[in-house]
Protein backbone atom coordinates (compact mmCIF):
# COMPACT_ATOMS: atom_id res chain seq x y z
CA UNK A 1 -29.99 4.38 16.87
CA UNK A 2 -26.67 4.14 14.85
CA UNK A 3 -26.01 0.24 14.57
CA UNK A 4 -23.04 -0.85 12.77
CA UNK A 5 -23.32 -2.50 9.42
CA UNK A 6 -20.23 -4.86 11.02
CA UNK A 7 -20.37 -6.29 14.60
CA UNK A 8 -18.34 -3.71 16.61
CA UNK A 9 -17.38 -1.64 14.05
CA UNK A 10 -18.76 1.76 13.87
CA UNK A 11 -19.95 4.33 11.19
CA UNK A 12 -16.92 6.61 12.36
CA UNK A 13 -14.68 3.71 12.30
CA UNK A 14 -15.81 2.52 8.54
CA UNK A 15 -15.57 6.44 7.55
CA UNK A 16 -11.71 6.92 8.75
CA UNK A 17 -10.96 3.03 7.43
CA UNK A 18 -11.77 4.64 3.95
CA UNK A 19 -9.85 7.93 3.87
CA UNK A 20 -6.91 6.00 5.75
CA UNK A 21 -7.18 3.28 2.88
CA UNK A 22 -6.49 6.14 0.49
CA UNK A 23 -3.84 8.28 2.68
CA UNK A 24 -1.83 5.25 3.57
CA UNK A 25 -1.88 3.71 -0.03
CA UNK A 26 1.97 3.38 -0.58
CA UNK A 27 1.45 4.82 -4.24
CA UNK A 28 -0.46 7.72 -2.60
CA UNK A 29 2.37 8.61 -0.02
CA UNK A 30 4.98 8.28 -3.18
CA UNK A 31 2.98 11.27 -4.92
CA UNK A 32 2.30 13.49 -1.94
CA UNK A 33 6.33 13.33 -1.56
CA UNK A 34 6.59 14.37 -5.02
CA UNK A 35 4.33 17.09 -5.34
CA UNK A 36 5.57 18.61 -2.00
CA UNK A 37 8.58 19.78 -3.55
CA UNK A 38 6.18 21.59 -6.13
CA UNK A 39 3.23 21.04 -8.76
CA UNK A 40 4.35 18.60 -11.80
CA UNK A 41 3.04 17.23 -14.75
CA UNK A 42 1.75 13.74 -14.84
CA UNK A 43 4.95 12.32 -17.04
CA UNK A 44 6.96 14.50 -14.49
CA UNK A 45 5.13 12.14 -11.67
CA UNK A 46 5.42 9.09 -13.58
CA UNK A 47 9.23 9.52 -14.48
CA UNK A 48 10.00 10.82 -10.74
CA UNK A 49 8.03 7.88 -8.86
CA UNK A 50 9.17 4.94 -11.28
CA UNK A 51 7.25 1.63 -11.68
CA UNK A 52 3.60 3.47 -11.44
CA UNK A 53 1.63 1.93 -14.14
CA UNK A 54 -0.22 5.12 -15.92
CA UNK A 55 -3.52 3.61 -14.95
CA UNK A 56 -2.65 3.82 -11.58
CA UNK A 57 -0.99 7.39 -10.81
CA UNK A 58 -4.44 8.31 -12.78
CA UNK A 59 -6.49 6.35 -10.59
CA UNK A 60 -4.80 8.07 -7.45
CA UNK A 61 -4.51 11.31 -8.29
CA UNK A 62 -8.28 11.42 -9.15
CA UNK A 63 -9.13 9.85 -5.80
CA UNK A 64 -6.76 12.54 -4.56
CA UNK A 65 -8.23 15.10 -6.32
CA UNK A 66 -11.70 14.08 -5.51
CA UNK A 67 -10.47 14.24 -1.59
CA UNK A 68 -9.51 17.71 -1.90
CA UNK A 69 -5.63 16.69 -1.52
CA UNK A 70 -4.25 17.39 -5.18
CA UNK A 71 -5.23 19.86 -7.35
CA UNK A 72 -5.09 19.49 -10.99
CA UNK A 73 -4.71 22.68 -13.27
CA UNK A 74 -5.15 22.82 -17.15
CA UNK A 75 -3.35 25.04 -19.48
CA UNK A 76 -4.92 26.14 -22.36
CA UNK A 77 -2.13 25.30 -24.63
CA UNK A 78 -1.93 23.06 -27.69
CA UNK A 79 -2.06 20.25 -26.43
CA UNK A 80 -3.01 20.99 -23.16
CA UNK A 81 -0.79 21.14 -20.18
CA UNK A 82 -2.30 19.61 -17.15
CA UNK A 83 -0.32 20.18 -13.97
CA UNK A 84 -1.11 18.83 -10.06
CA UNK A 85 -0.10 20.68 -6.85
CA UNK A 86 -0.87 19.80 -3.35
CA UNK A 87 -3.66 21.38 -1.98
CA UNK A 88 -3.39 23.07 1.67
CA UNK A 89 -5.34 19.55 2.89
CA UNK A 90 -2.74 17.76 1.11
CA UNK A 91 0.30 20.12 2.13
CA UNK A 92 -0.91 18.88 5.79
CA UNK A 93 -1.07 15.43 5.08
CA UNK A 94 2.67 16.20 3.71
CA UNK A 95 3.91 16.11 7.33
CA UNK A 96 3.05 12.91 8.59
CA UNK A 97 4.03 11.18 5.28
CA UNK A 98 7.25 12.97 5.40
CA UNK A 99 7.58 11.39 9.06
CA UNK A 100 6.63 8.11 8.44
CA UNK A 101 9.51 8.23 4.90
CA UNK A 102 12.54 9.52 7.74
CA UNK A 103 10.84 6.18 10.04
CA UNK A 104 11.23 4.18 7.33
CA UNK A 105 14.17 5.20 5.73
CA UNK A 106 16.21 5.19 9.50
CA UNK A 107 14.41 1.86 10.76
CA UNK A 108 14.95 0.06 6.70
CA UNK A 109 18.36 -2.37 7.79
CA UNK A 110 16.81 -3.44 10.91
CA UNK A 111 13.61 -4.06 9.34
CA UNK A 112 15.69 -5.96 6.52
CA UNK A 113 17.41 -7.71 9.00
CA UNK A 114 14.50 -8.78 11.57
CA UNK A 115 12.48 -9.76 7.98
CA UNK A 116 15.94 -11.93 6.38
CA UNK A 117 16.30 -13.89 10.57
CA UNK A 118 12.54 -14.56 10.41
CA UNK A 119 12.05 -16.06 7.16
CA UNK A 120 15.51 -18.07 7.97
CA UNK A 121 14.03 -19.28 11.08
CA UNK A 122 10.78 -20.57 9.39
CA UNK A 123 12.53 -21.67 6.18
CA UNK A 124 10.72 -19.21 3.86
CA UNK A 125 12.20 -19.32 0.25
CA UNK A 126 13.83 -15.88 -0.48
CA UNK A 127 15.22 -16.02 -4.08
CA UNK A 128 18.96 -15.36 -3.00
């Protein structure tokens, strides 16, 4: 019998938390819409992204290489050229981040707006 290591929470459940903890990592969704337009070098990804520490656009694109979504490629030239390209997984993953960039982007000055009346309303500091 399959009991969950959580009350009510499956082994299905704790399997698609984890690859949905990785797809819907904001840094993760910043590099799949870079590397749909085509494969880059890792300063390329750095420079195009901006404010990804190196240690982190490392530590995702292994976890996104390790998930079959990125590919990384290594040129045997001195030094070596190392370049990453989406994978067909991560091509299809491409389509619902591209989606959920066009929500955000149309939805961003009501979302704005909703966040600046709320914190008004319960007298959050803002830094204005």
């Amino acid at each position: 019998m399959d009991m969950p290591a959580e009350p009510g929470v499956s082994a299905h459940c704790r399997e698609v938390g984890k690859v949905l903890a990785i797809v819907g990592d904001k840094w993760t969704v910043m590099i799949v819409r870079v590397l749909v337009e085509r494969p880059r070098r890792f300063n390329d990804i750095k420079r195009t992204i901006g404010g990804i520490s190196q240690q982190m656009l490392t530590r995702t694109l292994k976890a996104l290489e390790r998930d079959g979504m990125v590919s990384r490629t290594v040129y045997p030239t001195v030094p070596p050229q190392v370049e990453y390209a989406l994978t067909k997984l991560g091509q299809s993953l491409a389509i619902p981040v591209r989606a959920l960039g066009a929500w955000a982007g149309e939805h961003l000055d009501e979302i704005e707006s909703n966040r600046a009346r709320y914190d008004d309303d319960k007298g959050v500091p803002t830094g204005r």
